[in-house]
Protein backbone atom coordinates (compact mmCIF):
# COMPACT_ATOMS: atom_id res chain seq x y z
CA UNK A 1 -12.90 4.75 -8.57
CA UNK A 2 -14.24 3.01 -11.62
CA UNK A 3 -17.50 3.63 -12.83
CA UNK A 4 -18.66 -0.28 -13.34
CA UNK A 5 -21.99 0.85 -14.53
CA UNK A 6 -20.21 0.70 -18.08
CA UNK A 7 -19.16 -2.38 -18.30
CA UNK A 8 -20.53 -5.62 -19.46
CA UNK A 9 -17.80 -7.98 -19.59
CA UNK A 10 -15.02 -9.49 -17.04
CA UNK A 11 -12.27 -10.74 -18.40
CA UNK A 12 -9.47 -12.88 -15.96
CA UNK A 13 -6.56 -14.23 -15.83
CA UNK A 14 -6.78 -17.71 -14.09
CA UNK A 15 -3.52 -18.55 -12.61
CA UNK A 16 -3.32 -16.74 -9.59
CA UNK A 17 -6.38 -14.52 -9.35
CA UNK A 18 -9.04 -17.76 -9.33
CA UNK A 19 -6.80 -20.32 -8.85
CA UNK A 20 -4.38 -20.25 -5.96
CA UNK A 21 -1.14 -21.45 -7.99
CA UNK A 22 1.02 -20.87 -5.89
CA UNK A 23 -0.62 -23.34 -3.38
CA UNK A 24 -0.49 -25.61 -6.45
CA UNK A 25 3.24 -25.05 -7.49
CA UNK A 26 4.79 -25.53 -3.73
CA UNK A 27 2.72 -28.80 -3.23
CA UNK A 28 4.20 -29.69 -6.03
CA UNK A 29 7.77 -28.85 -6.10
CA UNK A 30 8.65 -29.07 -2.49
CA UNK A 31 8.48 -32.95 -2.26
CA UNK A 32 9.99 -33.29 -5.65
CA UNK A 33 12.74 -31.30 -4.26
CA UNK A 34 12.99 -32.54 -1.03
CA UNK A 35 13.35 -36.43 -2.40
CA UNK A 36 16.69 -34.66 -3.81
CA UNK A 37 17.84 -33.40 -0.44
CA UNK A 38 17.17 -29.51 -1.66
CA UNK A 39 15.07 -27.81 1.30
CA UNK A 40 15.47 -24.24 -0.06
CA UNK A 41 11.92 -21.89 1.16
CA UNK A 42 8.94 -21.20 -0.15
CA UNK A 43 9.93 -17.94 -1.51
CA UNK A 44 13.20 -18.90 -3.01
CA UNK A 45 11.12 -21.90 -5.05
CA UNK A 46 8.79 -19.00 -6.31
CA UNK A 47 11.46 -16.71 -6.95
CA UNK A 48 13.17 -19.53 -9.18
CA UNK A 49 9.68 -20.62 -10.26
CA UNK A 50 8.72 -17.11 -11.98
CA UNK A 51 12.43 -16.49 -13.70
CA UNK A 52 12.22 -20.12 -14.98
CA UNK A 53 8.72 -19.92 -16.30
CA UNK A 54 9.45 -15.88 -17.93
CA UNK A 55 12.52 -17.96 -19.41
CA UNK A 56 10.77 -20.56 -21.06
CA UNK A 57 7.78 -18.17 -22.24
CA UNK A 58 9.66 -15.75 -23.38
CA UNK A 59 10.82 -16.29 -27.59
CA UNK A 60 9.37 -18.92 -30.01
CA UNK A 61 6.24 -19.97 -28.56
CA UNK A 62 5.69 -23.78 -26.96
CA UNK A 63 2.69 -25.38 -25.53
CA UNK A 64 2.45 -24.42 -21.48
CA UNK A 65 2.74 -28.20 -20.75
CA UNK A 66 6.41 -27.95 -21.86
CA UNK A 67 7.28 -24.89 -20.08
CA UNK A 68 6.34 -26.71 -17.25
CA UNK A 69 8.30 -29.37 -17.96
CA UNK A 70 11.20 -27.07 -18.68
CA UNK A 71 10.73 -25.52 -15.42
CA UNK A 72 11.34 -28.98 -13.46
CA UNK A 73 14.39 -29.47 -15.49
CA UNK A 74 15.47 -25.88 -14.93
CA UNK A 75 14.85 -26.46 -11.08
CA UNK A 76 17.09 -29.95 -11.46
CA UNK A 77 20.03 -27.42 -13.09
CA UNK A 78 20.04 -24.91 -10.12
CA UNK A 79 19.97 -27.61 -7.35
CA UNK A 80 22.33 -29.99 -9.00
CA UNK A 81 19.88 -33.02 -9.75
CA UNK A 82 18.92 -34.73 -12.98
CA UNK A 83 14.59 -34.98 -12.86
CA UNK A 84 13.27 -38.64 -13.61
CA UNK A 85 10.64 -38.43 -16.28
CA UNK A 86 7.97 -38.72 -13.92
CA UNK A 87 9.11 -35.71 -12.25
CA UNK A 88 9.46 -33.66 -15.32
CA UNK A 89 5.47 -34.61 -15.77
CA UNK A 90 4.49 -34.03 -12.66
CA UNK A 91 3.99 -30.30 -12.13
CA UNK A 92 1.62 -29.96 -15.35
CA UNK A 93 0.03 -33.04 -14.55
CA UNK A 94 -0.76 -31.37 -10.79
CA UNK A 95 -2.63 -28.69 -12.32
CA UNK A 96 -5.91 -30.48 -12.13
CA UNK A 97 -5.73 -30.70 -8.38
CA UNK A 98 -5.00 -27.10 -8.39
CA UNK A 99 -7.64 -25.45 -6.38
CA UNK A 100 -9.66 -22.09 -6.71
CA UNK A 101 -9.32 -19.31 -4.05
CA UNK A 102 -11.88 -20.07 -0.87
CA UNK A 103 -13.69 -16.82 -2.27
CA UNK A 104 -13.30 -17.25 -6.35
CA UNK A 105 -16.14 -19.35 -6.89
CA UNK A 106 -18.79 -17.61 -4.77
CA UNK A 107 -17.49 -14.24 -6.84
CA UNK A 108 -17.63 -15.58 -9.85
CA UNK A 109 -21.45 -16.86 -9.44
CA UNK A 110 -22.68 -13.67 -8.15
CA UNK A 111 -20.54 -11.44 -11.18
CA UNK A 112 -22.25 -14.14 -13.64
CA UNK A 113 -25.71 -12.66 -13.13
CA UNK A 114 -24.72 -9.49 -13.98
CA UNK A 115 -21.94 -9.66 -16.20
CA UNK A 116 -19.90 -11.99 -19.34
CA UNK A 117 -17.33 -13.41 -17.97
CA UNK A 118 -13.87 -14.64 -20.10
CA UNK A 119 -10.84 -15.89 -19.37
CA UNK A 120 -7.72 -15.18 -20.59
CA UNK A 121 -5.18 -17.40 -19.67
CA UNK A 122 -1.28 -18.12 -20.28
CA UNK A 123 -2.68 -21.93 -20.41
CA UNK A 124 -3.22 -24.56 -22.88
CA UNK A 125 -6.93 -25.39 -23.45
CA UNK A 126 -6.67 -29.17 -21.98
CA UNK A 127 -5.33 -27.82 -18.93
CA UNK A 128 -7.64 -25.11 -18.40
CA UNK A 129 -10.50 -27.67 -19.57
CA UNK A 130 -9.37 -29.74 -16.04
CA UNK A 131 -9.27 -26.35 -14.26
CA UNK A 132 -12.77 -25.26 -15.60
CA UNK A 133 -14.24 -27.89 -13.36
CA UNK A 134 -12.88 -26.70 -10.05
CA UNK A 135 -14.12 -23.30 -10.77
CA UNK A 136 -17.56 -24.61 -11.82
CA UNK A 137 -19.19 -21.46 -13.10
CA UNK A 138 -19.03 -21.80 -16.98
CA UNK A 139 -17.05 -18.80 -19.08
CA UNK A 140 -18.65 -16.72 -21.75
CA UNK A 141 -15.30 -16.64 -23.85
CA UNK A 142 -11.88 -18.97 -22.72
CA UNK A 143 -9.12 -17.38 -24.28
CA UNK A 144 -5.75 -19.53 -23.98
CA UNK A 145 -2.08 -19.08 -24.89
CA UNK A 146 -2.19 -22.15 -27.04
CA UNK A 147 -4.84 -20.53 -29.11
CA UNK A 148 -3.29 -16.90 -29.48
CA UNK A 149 0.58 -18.55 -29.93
CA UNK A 150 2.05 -16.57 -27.75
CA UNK A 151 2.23 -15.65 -23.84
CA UNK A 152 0.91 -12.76 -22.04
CA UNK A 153 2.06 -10.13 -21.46
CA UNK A 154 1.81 -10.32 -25.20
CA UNK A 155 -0.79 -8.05 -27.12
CA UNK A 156 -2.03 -10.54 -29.37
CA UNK A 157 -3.70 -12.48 -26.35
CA UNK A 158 -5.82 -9.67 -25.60
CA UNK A 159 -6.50 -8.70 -28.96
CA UNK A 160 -7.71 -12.29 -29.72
CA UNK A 161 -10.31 -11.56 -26.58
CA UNK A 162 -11.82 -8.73 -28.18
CA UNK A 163 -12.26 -10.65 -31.12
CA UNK A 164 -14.20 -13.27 -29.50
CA UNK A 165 -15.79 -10.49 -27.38
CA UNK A 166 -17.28 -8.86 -29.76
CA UNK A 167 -17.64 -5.49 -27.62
CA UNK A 168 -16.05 -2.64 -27.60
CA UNK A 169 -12.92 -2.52 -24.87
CA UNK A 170 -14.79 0.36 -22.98
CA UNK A 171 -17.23 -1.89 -21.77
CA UNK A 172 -14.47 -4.49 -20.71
CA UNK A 173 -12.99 -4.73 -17.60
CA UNK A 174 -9.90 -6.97 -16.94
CA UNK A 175 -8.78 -8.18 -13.31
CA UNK A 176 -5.46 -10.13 -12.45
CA UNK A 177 -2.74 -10.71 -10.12
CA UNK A 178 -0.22 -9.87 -11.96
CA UNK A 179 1.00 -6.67 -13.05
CA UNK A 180 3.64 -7.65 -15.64
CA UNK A 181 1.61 -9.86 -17.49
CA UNK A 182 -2.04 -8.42 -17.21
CA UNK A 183 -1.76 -4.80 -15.70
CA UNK A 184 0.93 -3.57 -17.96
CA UNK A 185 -0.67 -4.83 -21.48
CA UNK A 186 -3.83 -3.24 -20.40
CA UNK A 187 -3.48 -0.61 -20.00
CA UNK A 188 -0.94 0.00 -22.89
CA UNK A 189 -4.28 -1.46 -24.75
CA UNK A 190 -6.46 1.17 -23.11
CA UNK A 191 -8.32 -1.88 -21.35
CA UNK A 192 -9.60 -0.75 -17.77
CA UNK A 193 -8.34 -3.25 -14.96
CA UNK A 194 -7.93 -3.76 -11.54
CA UNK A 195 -5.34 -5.23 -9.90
CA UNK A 196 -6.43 -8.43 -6.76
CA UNK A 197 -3.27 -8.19 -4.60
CA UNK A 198 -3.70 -10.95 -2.49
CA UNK A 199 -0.04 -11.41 -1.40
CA UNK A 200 1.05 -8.55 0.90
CA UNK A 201 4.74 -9.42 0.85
CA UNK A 202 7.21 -11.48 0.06
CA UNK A 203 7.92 -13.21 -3.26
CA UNK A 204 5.45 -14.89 -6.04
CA UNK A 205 5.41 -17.06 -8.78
CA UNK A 206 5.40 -13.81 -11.41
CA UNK A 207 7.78 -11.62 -12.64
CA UNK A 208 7.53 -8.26 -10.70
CA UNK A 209 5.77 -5.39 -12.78
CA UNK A 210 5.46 -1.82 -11.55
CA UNK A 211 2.16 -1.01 -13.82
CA UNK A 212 0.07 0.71 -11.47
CA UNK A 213 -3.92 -0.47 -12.04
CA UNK A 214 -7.14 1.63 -11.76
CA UNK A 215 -7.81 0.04 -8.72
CA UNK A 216 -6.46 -2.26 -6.15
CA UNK A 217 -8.81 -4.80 -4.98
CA UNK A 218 -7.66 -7.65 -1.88
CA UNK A 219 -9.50 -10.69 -3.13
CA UNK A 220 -12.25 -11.10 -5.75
CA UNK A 221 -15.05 -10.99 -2.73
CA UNK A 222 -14.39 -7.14 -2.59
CA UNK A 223 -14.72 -6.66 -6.52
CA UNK A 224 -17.87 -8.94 -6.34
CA UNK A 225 -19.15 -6.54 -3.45
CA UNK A 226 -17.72 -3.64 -5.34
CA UNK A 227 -19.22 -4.31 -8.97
CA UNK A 228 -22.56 -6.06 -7.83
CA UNK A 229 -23.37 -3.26 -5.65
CA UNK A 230 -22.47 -0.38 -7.67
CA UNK A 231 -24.24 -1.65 -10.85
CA UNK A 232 -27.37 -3.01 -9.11
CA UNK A 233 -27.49 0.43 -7.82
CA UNK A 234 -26.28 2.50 -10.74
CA UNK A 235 -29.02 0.48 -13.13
CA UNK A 236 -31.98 0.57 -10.87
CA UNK A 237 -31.85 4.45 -11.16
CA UNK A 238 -32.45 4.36 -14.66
């Protein structure tokens, strides 16, 4: 069990562990597809979704509103369809309706009286700007892909947090979805993290990572519970 007396900051990533993306990406990319006559299941458009997106992230770095874009084209190549222009837009352009988990905002508000809370994001900042206003409770630090150059699981993303930070990575704590780009790096950084496993089975939008976390959490509600409680307590001994 972590001790979460010692930390002072939270760190997230957004899509996925606040945001329920994959919500987002099916509403999305099912109609588009079905307009084309493709009907293939949720977890085969995920499947597709996370090699498409690891493809397009993955060498010389572009802005995430042109992965995107890349990804609907990349969808049009495996189902044998040419996207209109409008199409190719329309899954960035959908991230603004993208909505938070039913428990990430309540969390969030109740881990903001007790702790800094950042963001670190494989985004680009006008896109999380539009996603910042669904979540409603305003981040210490916003650290984006667009400002590091480069994607997550990359090192320099976190390394750019702690510079903004300004604490040392002891009294960090970092909590994601997904273990290939969040687990993994941190703890090859030494950054203590826990893992919110919300999906039980079946496929996701991410690469799959084996990294295993300091602890497994089932939906930010339990780390609110979990961290609230144990550093209310842990403090008002003192």
């Amino acid at each position: 069990m972590l001790d979460f007396s010692r930390f002072r900051v939270l760190t997230f990533d957004c899509y996925g562990t606040l945001i329920n993306w994959e919500a987002g990406i099916l509403e999305c990319l099912r109609p588009l597809l079905h307009a084309h006559g493709q009907r293939p299941s949720n977890d085969e458009i995920l499947e597709l979704y996370a090699r498409l997106e690891l493809e397009q992230e993955t060498g010389e770095y572009m802005p995430y509103r042109r992965v995107l874009q890349n990804v609907v084209r990349g969808f049009g190549q495996n189902f044998g369809f040419t996207p209109t222009a409008a199409e190719v837009a329309s899954l960035p352009d959908s991230l603004k309706r993208w909505q938070p988990f039913a428990d990430t905002v309540s969390a969030l508000r109740a881990l903001k009286t007790q702790y800094q809370l950042a963001v670190i994001s494989n985004t680009d900042d006008d896109l999380f700007a539009e996603t910042a206003k669904v979540l409603e409770v305003p981040f210490d630090h916003v650290i984006t892909a667009q400002q590091a150059g480069s994607y997550k699981p990359s090192h320099k993303n976190f390394e750019l947090a702690f510079s903004r930070i300004g604490r040392p990575r002891q009294e960090v704590l970092h909590v994601a979805q997904s273990r290939y780009h969040d687990i993994a790096p941190a703890r090859e950084l030494g950054i203590a993290n826990v893992w919110i496993n919300r999906r039980k089975q079946g496929s996701d939008a991410t690469r799959p990572g084996d990294a295993q976390p300091d602890l497994t959490l089932p939906d930010l509600a339990s780390l609110a519970e979990l961290a609230g409680g144990k550093l209310t307590k842990s403090r008002s001994t003192h």
